[in-house]
N, C-alpha and C. Protein backbone atom coordinates (compact mmCIF):
# COMPACT_ATOMS: atom_id res chain seq x y z
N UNK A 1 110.43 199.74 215.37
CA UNK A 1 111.51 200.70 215.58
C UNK A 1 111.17 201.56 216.81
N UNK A 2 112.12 201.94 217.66
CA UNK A 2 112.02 202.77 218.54
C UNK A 2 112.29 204.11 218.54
N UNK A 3 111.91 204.94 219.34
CA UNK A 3 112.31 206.69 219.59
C UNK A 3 113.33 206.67 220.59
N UNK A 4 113.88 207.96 220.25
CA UNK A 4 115.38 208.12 221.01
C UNK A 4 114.58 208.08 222.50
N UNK A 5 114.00 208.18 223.09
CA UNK A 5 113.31 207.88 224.33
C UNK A 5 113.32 206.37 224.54
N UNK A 6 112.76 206.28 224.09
CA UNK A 6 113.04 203.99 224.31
C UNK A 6 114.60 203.90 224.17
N UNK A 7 115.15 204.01 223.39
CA UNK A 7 116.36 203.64 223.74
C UNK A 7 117.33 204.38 224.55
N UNK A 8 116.99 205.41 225.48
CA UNK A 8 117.30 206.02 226.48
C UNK A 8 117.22 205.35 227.68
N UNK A 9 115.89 204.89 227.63
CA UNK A 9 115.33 204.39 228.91
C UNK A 9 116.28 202.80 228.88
N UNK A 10 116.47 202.43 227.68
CA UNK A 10 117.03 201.04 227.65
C UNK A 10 118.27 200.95 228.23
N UNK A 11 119.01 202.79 227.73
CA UNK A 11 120.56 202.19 228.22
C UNK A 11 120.57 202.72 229.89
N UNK A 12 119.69 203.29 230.46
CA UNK A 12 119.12 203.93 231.74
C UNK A 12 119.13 202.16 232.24
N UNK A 13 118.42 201.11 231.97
CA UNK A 13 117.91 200.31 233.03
C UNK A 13 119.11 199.44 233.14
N UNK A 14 119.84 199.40 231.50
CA UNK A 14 121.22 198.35 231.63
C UNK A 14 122.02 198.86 232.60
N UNK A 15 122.38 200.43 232.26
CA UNK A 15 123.33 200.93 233.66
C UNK A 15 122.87 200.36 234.69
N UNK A 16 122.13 200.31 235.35
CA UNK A 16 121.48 200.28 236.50
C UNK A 16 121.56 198.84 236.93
N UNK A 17 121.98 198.05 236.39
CA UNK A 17 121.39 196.36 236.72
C UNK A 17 122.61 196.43 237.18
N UNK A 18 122.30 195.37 238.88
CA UNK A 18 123.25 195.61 240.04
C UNK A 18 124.57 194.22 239.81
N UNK A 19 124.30 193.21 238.86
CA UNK A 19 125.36 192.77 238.92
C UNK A 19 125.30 191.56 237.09
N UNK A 20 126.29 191.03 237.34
CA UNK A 20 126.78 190.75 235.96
C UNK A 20 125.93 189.78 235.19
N UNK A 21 125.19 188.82 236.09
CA UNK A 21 123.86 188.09 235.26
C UNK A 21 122.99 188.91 235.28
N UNK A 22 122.45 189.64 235.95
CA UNK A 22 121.12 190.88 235.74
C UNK A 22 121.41 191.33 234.21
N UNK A 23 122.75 192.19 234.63
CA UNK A 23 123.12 192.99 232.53
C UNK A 23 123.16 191.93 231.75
N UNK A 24 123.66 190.49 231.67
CA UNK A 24 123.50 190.00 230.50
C UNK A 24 121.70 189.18 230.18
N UNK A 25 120.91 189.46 230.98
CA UNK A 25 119.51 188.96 230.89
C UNK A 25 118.77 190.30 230.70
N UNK A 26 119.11 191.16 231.01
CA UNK A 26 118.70 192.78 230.50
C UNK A 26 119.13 192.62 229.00
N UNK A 27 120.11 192.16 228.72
CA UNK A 27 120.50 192.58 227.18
C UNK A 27 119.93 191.47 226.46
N UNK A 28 119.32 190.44 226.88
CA UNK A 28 118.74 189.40 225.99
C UNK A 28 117.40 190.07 226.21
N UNK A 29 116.91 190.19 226.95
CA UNK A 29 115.57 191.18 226.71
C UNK A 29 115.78 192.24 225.77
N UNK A 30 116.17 193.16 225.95
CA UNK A 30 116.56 194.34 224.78
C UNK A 30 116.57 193.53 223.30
N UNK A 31 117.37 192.47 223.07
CA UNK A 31 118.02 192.10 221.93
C UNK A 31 116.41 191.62 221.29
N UNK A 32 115.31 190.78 222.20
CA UNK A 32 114.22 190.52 221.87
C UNK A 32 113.47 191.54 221.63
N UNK A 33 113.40 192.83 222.20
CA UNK A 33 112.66 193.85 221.64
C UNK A 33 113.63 194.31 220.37
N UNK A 34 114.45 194.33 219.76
CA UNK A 34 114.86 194.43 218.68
C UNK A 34 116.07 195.98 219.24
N UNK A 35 116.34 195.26 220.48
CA UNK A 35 117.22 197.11 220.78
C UNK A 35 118.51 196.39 220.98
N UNK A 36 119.66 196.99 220.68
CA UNK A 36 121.26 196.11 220.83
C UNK A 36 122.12 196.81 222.46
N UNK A 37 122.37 195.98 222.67
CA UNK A 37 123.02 196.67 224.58
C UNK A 37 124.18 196.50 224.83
N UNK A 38 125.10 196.97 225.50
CA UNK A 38 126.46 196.58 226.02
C UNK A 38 126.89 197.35 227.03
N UNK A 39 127.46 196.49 227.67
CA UNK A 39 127.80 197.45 229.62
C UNK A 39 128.87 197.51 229.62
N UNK A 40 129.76 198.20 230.19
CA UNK A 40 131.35 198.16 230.70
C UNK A 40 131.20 198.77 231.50
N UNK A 41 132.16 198.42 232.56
CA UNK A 41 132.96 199.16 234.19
C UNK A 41 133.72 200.33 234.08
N UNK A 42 133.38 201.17 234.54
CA UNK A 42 134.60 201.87 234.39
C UNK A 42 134.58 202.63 236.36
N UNK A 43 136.18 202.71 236.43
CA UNK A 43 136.51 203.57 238.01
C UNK A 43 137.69 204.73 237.50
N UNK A 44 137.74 205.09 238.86
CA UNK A 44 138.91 205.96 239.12
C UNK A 44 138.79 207.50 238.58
N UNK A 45 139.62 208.32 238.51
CA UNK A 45 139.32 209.88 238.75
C UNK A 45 139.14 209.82 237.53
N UNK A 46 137.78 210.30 237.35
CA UNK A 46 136.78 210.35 236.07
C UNK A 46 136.85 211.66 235.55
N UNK A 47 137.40 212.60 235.96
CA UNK A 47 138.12 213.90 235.26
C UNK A 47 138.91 213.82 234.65
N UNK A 48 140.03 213.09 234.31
CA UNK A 48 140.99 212.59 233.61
C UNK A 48 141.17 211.71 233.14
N UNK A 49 139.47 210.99 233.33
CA UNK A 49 139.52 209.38 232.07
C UNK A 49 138.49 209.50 231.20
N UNK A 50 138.82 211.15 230.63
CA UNK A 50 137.65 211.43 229.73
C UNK A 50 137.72 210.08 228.21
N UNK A 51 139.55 210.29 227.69
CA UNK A 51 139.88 209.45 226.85
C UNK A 51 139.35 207.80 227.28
N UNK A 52 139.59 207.48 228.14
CA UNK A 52 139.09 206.25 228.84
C UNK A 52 137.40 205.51 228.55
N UNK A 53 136.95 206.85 229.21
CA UNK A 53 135.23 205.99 228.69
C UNK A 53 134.95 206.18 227.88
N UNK A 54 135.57 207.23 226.85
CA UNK A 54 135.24 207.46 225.32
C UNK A 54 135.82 206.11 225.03
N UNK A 55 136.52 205.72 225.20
CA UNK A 55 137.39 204.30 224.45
C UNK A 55 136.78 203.45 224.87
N UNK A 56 136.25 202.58 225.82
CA UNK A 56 135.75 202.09 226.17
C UNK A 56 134.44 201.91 225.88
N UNK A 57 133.79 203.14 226.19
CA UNK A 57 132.26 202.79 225.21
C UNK A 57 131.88 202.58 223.55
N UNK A 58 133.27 202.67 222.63
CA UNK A 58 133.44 202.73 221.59
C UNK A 58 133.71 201.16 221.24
N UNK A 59 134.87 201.01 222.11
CA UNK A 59 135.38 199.14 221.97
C UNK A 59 134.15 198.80 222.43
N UNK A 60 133.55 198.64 223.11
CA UNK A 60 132.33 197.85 223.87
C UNK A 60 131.20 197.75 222.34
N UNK A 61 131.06 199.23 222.05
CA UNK A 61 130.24 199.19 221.25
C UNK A 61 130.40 198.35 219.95
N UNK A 62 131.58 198.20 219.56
CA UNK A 62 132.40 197.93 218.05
C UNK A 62 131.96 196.02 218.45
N UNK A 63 132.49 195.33 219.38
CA UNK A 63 132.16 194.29 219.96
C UNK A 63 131.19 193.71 220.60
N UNK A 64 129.99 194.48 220.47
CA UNK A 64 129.19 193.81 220.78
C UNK A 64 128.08 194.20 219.14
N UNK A 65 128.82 194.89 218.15
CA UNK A 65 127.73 195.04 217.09
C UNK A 65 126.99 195.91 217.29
N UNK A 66 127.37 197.04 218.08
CA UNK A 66 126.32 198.03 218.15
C UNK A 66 126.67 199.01 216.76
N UNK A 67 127.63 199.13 216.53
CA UNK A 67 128.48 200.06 215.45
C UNK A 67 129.38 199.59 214.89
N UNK A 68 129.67 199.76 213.40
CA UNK A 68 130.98 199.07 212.82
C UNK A 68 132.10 200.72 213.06
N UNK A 69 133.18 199.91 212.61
CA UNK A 69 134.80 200.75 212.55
C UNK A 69 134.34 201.45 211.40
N UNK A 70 133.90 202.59 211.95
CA UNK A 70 133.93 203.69 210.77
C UNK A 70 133.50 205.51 211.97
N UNK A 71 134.18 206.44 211.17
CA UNK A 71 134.33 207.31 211.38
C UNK A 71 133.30 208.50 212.11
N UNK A 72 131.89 207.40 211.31
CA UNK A 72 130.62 208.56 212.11
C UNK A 72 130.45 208.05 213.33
N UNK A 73 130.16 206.34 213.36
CA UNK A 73 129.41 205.41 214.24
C UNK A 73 130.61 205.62 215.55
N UNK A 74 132.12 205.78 215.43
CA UNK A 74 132.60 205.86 216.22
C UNK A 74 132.43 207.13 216.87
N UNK A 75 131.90 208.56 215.81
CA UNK A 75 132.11 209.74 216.48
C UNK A 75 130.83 210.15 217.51
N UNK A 76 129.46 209.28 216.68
CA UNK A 76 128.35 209.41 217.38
C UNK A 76 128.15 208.53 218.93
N UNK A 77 129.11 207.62 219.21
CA UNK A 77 128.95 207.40 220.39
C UNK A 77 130.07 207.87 221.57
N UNK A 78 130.89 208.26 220.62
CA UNK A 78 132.00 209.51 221.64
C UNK A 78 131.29 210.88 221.90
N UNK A 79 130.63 211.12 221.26
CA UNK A 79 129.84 211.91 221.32
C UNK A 79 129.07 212.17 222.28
N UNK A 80 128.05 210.90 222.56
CA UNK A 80 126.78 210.74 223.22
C UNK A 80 127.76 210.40 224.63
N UNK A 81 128.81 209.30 224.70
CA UNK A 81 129.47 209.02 226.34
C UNK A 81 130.44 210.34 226.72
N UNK A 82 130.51 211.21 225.87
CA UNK A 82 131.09 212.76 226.06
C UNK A 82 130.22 213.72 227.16
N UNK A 83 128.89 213.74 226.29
CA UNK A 83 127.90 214.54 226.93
C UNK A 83 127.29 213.94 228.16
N UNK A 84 127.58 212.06 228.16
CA UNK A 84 126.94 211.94 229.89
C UNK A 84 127.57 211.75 231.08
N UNK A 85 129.16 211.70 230.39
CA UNK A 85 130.16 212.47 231.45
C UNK A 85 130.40 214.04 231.76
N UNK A 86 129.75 214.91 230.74
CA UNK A 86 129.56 216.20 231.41
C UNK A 86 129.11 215.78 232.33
N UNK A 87 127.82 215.35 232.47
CA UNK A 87 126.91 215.30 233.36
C UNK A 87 127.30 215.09 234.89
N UNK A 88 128.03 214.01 234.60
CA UNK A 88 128.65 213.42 235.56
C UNK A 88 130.19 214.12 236.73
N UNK A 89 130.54 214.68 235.54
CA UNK A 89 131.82 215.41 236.17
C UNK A 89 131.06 216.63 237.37
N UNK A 90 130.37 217.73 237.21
CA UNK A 90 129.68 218.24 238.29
C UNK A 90 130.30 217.66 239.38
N UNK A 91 129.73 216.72 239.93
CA UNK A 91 129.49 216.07 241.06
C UNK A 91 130.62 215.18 241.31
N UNK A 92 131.91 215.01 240.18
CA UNK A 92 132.69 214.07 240.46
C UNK A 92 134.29 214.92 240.87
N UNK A 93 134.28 216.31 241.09
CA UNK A 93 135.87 217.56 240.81
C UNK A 93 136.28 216.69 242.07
N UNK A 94 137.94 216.41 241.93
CA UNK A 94 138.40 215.96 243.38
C UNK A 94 138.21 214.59 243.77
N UNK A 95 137.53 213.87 243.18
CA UNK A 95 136.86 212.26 243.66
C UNK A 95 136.83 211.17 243.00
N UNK A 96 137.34 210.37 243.43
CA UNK A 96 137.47 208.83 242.51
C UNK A 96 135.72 208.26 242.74
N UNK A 97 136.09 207.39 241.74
CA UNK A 97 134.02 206.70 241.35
C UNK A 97 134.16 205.15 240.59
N UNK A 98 133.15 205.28 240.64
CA UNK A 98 132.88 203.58 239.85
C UNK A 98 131.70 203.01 239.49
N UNK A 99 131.52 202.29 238.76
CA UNK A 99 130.30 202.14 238.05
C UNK A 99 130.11 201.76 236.56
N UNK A 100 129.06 202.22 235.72
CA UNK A 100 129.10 201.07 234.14
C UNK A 100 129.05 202.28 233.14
N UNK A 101 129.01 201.97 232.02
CA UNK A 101 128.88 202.84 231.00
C UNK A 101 128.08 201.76 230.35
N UNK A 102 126.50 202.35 230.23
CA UNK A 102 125.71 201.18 229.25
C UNK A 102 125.41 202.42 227.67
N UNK A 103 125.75 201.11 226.25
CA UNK A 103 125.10 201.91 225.31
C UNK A 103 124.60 201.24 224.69
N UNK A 104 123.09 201.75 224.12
CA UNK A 104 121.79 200.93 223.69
C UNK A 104 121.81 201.59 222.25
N UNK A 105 121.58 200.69 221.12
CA UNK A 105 121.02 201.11 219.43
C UNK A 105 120.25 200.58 219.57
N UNK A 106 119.37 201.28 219.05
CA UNK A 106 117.59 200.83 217.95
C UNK A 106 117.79 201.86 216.44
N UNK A 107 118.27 200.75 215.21
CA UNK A 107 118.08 201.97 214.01
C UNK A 107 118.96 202.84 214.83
N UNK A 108 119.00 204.31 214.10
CA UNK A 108 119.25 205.63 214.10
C UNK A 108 119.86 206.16 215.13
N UNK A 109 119.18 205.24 216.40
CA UNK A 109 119.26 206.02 218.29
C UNK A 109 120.40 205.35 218.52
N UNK A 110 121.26 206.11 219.31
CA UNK A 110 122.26 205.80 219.91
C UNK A 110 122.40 206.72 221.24
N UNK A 111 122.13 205.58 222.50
CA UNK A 111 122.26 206.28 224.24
C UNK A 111 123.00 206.05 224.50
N UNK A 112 123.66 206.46 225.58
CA UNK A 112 124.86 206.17 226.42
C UNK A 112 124.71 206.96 228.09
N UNK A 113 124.76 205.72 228.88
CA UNK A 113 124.60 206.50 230.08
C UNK A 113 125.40 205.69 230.96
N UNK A 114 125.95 206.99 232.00
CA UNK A 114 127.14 206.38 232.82
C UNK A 114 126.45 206.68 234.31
N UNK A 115 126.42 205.57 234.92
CA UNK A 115 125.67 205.31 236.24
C UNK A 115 127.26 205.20 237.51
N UNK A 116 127.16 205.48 238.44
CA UNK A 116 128.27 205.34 239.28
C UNK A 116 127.88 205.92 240.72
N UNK A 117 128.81 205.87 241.49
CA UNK A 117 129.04 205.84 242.83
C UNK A 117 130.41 206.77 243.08
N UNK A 118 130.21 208.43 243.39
CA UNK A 118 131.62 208.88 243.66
C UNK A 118 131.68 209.62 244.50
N UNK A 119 132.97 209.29 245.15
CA UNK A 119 133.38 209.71 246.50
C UNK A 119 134.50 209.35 247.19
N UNK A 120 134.63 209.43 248.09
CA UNK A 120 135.51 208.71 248.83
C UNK A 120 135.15 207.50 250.43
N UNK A 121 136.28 206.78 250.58
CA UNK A 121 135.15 205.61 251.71
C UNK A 121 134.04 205.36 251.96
N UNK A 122 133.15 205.82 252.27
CA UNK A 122 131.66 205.00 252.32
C UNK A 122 130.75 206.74 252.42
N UNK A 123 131.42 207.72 251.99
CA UNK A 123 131.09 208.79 251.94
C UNK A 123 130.84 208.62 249.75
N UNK A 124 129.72 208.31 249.40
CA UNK A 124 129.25 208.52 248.11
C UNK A 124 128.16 209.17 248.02
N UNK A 125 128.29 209.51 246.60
CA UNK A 125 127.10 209.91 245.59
C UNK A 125 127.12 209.73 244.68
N UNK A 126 125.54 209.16 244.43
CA UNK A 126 125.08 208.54 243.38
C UNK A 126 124.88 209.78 242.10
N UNK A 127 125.52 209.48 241.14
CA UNK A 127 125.84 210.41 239.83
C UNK A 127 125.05 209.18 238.45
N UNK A 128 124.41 209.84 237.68
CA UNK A 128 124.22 209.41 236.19
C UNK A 128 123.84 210.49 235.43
N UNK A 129 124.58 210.22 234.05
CA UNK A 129 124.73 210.78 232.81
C UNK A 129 124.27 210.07 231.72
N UNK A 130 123.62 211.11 230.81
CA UNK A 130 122.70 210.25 229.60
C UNK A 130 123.44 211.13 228.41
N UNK A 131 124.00 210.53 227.32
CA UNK A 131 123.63 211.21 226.19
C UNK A 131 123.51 210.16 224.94
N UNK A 132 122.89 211.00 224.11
CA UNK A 132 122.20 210.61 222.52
C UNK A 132 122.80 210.91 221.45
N UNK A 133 122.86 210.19 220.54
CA UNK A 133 123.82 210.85 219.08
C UNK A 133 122.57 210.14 218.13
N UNK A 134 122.49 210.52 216.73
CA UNK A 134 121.67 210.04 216.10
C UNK A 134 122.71 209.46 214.91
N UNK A 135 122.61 208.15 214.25
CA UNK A 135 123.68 207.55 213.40
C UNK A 135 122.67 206.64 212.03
N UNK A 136 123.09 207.24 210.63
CA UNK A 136 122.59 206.95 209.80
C UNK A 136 122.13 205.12 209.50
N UNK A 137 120.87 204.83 209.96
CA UNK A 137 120.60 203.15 209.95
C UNK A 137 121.06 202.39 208.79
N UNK A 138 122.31 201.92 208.27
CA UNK A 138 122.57 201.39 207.23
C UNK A 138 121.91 199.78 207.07
């Protein structure tokens, strides 16, 4: 079993993997250390797609088995992709972006971190957001 730190760092390296065979060979690694992974894309003015990556990291999660359809597992990872778009908004007022939303379970831990690129034309900055929810290991 892992600490909310390992599975931080897990959904830290999935964000990060630069293209679409990297994340799915990142997540067969994870799946062998016994940690569960799932990536999605998300763009566009990220101040007003708060509903968006909450939904998104929720479906992602529900479909790839990170969490079943139920009321906590959905609230603990709206939760956790809530707090790493605070993060993220700072640096995003005024500016379209793009980039992944990765979220990693081990047991209990639940990460979520949103990695991206925001700005405008070739004028960017690099933005990431982490957050954690803790969800009863059934």
């Amino acid at each position: 079993m892992y600490d909310s730190v390992d599975v931080a760092r897990a959904a830290i390296g999935l964000a990060i993997t630069p293209t679409r065979a990297d994340e799915e060979k990142f997540i067969a690694q994870l799946r062998e250390r016994g940690i569960k992974g799932v990536a999605v894309d998300i763009g566009g003015d990220i101040i007003n797609a708060t509903h968006i990556i909450i939904e998104r990291a929720i479906i992602a999660s529900r479909k790839a088995g990170l969490i079943h359809e139920e009321h906590a597992q959905d609230g603990a990872v709206a939760g956790a992709a809530r707090e790493a778009q605070a993060q993220v908004i700072a640096k995003a007022t005024g500016l379209n972006g793009g980039g992944k939303i990765a979220v990693c379970r081990s047991g209990e831990h639940v990460s979520v971190c949103i990695f991206m690129s925001i700005g405008m034309m070739y004028l960017n900055e690099v933005v990431m957001g982490l957050g954690h929810r803790t969800l009863a290991d059934k």
